[in-house]
Each structure stands twice: as C-alpha cells, then as structure tokens.
N, C-alpha and C. Protein backbone atom coordinates (compact mmCIF):
# COMPACT_ATOMS: atom_id res chain seq x y z
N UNK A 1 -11.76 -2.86 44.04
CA UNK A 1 -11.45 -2.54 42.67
C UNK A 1 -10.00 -2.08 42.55
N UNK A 2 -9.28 -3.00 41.38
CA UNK A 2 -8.10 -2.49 41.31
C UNK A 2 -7.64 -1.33 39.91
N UNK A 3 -6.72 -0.79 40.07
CA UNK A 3 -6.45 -0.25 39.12
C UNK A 3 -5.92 -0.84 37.96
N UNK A 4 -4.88 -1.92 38.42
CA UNK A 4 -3.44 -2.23 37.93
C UNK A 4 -4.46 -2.90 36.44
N UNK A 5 -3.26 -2.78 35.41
CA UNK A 5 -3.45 -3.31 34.18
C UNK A 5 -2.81 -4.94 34.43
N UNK A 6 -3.58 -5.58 33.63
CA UNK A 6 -3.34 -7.32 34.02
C UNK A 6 -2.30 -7.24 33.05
N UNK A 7 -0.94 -7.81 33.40
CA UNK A 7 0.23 -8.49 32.69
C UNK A 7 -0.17 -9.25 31.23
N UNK A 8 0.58 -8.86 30.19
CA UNK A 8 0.29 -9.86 29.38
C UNK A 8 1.89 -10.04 28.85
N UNK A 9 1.93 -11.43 27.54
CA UNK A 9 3.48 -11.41 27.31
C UNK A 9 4.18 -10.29 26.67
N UNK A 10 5.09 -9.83 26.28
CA UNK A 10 5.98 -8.72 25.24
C UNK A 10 5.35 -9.21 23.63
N UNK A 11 5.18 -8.15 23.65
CA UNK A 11 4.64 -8.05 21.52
C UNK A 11 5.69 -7.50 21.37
N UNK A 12 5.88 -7.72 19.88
CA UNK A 12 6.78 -6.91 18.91
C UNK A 12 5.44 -5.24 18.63
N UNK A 13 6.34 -4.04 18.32
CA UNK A 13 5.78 -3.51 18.05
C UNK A 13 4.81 -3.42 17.04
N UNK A 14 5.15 -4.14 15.88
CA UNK A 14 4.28 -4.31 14.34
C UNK A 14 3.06 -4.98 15.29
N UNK A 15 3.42 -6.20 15.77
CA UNK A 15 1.76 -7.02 16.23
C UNK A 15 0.85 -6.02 16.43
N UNK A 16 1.13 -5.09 18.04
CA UNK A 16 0.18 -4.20 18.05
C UNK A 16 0.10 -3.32 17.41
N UNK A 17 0.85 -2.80 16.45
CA UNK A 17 -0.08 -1.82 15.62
C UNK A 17 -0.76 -2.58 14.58
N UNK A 18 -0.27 -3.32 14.51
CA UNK A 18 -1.28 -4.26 14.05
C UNK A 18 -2.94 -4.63 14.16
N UNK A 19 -2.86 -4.89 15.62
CA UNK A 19 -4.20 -5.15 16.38
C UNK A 19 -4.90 -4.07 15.96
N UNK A 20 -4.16 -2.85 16.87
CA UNK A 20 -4.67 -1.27 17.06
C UNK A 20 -5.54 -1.22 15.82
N UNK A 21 -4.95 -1.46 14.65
CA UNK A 21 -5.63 -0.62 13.25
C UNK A 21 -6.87 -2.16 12.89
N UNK A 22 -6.61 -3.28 13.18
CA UNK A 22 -7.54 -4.44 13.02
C UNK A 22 -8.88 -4.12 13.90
N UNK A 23 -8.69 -3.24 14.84
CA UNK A 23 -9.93 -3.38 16.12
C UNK A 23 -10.63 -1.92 15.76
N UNK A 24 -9.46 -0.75 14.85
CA UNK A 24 -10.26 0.55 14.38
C UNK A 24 -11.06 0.52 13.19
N UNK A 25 -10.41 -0.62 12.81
CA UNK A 25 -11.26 -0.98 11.43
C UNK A 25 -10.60 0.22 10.50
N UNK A 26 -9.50 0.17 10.26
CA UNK A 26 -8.92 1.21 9.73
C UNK A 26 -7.63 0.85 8.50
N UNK A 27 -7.73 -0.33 8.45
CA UNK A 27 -6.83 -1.44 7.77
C UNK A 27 -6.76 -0.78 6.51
N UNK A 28 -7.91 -1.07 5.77
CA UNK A 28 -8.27 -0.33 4.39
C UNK A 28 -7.52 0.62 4.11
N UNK A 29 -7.87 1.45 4.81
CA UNK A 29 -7.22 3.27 4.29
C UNK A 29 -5.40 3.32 4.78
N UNK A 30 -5.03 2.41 5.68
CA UNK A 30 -3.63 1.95 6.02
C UNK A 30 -2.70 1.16 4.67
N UNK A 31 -3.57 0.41 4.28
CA UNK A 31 -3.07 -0.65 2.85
C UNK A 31 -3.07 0.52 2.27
N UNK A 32 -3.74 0.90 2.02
CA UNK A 32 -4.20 1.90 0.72
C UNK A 32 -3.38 2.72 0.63
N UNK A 33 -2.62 3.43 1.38
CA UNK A 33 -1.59 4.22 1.96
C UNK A 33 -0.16 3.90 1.43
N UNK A 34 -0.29 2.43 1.92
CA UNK A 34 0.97 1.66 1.46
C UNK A 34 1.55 1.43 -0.17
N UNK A 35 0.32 1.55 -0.60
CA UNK A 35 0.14 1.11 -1.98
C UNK A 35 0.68 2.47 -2.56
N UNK A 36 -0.06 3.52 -2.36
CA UNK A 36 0.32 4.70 -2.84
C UNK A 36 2.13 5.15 -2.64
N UNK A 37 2.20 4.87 -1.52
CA UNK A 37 3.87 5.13 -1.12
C UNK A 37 4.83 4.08 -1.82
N UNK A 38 4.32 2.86 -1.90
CA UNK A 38 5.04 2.00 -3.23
C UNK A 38 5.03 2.69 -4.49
N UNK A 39 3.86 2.90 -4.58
CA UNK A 39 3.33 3.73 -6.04
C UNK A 39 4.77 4.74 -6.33
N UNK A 40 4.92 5.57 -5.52
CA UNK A 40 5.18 6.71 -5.67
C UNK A 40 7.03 6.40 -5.38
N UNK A 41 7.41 5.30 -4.70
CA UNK A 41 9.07 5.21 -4.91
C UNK A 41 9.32 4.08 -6.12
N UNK A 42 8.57 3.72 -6.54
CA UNK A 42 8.56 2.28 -7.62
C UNK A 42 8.88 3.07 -9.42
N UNK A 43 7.81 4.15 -9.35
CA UNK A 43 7.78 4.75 -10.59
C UNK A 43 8.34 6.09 -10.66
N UNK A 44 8.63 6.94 -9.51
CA UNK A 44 9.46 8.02 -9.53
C UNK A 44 8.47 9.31 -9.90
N UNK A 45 7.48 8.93 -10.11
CA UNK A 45 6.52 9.91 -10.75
C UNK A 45 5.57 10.38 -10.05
N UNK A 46 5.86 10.44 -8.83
CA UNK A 46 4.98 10.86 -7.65
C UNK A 46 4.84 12.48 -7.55
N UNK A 47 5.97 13.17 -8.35
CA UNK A 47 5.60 14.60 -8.18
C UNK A 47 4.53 14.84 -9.92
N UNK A 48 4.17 13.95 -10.73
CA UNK A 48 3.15 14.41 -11.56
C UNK A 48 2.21 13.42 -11.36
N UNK A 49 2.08 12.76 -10.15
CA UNK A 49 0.65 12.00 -9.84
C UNK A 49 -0.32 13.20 -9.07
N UNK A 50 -1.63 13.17 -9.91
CA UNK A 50 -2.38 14.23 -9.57
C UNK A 50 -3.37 13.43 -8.85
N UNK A 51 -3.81 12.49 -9.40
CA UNK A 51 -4.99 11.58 -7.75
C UNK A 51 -4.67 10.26 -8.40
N UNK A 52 -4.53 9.66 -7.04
CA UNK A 52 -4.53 7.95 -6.71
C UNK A 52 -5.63 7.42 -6.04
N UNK A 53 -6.28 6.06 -6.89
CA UNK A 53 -7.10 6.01 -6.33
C UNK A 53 -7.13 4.26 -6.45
N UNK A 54 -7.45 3.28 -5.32
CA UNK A 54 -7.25 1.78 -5.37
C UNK A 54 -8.10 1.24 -5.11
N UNK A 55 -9.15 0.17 -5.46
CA UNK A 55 -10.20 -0.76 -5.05
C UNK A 55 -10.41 -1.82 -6.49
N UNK A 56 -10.04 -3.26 -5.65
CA UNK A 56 -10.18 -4.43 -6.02
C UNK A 56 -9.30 -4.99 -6.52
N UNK A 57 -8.46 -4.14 -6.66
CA UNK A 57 -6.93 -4.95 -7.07
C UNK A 57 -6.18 -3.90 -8.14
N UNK A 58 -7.23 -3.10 -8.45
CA UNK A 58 -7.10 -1.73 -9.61
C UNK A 58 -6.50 -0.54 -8.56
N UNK A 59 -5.46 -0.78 -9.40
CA UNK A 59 -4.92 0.88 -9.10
C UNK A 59 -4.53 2.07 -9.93
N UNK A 60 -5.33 3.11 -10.01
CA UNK A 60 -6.08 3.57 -11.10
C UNK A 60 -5.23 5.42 -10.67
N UNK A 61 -4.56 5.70 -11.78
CA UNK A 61 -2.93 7.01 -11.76
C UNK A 61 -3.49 7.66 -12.46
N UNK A 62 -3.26 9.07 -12.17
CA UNK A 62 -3.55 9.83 -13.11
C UNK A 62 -2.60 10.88 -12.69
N UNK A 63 -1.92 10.99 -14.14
CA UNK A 63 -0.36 11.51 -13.99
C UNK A 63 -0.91 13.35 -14.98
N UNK A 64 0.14 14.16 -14.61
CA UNK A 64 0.27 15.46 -15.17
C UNK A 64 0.90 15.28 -16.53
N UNK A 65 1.77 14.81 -16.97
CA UNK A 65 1.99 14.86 -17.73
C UNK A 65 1.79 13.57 -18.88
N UNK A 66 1.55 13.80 -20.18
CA UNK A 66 1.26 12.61 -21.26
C UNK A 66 2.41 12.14 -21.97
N UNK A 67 3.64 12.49 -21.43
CA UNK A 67 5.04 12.08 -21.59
C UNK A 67 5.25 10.68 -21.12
N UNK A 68 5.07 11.36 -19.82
CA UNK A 68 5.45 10.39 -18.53
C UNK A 68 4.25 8.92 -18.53
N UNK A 69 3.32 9.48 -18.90
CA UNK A 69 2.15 8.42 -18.71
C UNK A 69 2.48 7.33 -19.68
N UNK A 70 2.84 8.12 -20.61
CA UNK A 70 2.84 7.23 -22.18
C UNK A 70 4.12 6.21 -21.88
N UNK A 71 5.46 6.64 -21.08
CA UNK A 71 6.56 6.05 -21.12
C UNK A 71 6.33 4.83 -20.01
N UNK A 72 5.64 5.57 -18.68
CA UNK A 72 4.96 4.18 -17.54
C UNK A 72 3.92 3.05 -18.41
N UNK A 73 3.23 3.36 -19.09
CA UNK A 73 1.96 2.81 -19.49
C UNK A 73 2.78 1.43 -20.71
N UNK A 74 3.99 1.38 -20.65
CA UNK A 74 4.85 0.42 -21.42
C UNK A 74 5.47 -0.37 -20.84
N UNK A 75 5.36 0.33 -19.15
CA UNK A 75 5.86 -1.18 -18.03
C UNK A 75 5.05 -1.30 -16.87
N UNK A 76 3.82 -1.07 -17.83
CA UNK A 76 2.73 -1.32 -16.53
C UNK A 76 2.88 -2.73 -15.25
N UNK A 77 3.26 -3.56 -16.47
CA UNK A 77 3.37 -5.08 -15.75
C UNK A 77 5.20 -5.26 -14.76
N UNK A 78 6.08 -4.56 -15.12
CA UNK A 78 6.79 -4.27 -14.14
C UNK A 78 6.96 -3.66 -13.43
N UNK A 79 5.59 -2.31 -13.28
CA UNK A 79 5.62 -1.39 -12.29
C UNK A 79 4.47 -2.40 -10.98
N UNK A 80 3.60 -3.17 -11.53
CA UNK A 80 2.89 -3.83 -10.51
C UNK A 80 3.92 -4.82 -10.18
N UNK A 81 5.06 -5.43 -10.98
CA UNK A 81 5.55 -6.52 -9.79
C UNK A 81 6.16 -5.98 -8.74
N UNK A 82 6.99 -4.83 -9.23
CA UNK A 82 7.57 -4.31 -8.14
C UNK A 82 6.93 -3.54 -6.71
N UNK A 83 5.57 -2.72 -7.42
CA UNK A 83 4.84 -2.21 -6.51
C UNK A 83 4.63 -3.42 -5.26
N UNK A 84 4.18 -4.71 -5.93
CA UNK A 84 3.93 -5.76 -5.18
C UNK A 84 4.87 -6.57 -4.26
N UNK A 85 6.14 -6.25 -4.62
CA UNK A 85 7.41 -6.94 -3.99
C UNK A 85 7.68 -5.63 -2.80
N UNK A 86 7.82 -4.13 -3.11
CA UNK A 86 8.10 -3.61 -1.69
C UNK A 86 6.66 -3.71 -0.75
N UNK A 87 5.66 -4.00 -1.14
CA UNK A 87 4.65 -4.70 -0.50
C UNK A 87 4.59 -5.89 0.42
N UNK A 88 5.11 -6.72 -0.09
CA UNK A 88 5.17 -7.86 0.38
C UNK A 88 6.47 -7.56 1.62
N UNK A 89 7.29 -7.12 1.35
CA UNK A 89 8.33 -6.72 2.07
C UNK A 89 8.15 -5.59 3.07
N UNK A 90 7.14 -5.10 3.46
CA UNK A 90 6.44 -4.05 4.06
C UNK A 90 6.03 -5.03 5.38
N UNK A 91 6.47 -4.84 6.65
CA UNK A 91 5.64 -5.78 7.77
C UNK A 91 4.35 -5.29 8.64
N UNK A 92 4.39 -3.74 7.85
CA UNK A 92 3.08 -3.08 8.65
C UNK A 92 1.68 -3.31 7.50
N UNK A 93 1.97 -4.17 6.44
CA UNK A 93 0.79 -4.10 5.41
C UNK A 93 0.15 -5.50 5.97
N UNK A 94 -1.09 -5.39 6.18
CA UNK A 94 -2.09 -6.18 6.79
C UNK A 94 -2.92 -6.82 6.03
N UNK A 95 -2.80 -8.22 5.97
CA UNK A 95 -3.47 -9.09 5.02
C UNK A 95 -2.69 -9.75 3.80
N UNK A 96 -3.24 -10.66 2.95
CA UNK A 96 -2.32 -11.28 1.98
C UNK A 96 -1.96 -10.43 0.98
N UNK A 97 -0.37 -10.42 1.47
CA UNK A 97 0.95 -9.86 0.48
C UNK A 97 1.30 -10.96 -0.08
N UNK A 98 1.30 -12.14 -0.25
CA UNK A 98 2.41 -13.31 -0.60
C UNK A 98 1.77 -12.84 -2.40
N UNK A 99 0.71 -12.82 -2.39
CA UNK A 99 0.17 -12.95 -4.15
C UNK A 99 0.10 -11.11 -4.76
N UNK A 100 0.07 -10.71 -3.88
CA UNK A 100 0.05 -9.23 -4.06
C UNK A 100 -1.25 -8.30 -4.39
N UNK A 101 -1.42 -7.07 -3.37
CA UNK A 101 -2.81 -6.69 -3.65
C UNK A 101 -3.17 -5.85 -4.89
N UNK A 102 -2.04 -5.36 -5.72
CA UNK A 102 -2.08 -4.58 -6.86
C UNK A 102 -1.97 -5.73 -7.98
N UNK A 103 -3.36 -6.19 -8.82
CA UNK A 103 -3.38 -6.59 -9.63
C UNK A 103 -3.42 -6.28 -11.07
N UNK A 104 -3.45 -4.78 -11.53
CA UNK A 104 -3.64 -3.98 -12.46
C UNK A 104 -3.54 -2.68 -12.10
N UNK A 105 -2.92 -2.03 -12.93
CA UNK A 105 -2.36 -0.99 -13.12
C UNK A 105 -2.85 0.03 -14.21
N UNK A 106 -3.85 0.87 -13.82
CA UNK A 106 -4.63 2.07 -14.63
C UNK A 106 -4.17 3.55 -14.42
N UNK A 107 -3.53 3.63 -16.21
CA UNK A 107 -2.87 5.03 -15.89
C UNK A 107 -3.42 5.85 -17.12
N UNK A 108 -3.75 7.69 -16.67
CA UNK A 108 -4.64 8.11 -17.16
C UNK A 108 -3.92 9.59 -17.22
C-alpha cells in the first residue's frame, strides 16, 4: 500500500473550486451569494437592504427605506441587466450565466 497521491494534469484554480462546491452540493447557496453581492454593488443600496431573498429567477429586496425603494422600483429592468452582466462576468458563478439567473426583480 502506497501513500503517494496519483498525479493528475494542473487545473486552474476556479475549475477546482469549482468541482469542490459541485461534489458539496453547495452551488445553490454559492450563486445565491453571488447574486446578493451583485445586488448590493449594482444598486448601492446594500446598507438599507434589510433581507434578500432568491428562488426561480425572483429576486425578492426588501429595502429600509420607501425613498429608496420607490426611486429603484423605476429601474427595476436596468438593475436586473446589470445585476446579470457582473454575473455573467463572475468566473466563480456555476451554471448558465450567458441568459442570466436574475429574471425579475421584487422590491418591497
């Protein structure tokens, strides 16, 4: 019995963390992550987001103030393209970016 680990070729680092989070089954709550941190440099309003919450393409804000909500809630549709473009541009987000996973934008 040997010890030695069997040789394999050089990965880029993204591949395996890649794998790593594909084999923990941990992908989900990783995207989800991503989304929120887009969320939060896209609209600037991350210090009156009180809970974020994402499933099915809905990503569903609920902001502190009814200023701020009222003034986002008028570029909902350019806060998802963009959310979706530093997405796509993200190489640690796992799964199809080309069409984008934020399809709607719910702010409350």
């Amino acid at each position: 019995m040997s010890n030695r680990i069997a040789r394999k070729s050089a990965q880029p680092l993204v591949e395996v963390f890649k794998q790593m989070l594909a084999e923990s089954g941990a992908t989900t709550t990783h995207n989800t992550n991503l989304i929120f941190s887009a969320w939060d440099a896209v609209s600037g309003a991350g210090a009156y987001t009180i809970k974020r919450f994402f499933r099915d393409g809905k990503l569903y804000i609920t902001l502190s103030s009814s200023v701020i909500c009222n003034q986002l809630s008028m570029q909902k549709d350019v806060l998802v393209a963009k959310i979706n473009s530093v997405i796509a541009g993200n190489e640690l987000y796992i799964g199809q970016a080309a069409e984008g996973p934020v399809k709607q934008l719910i702010l409350k």
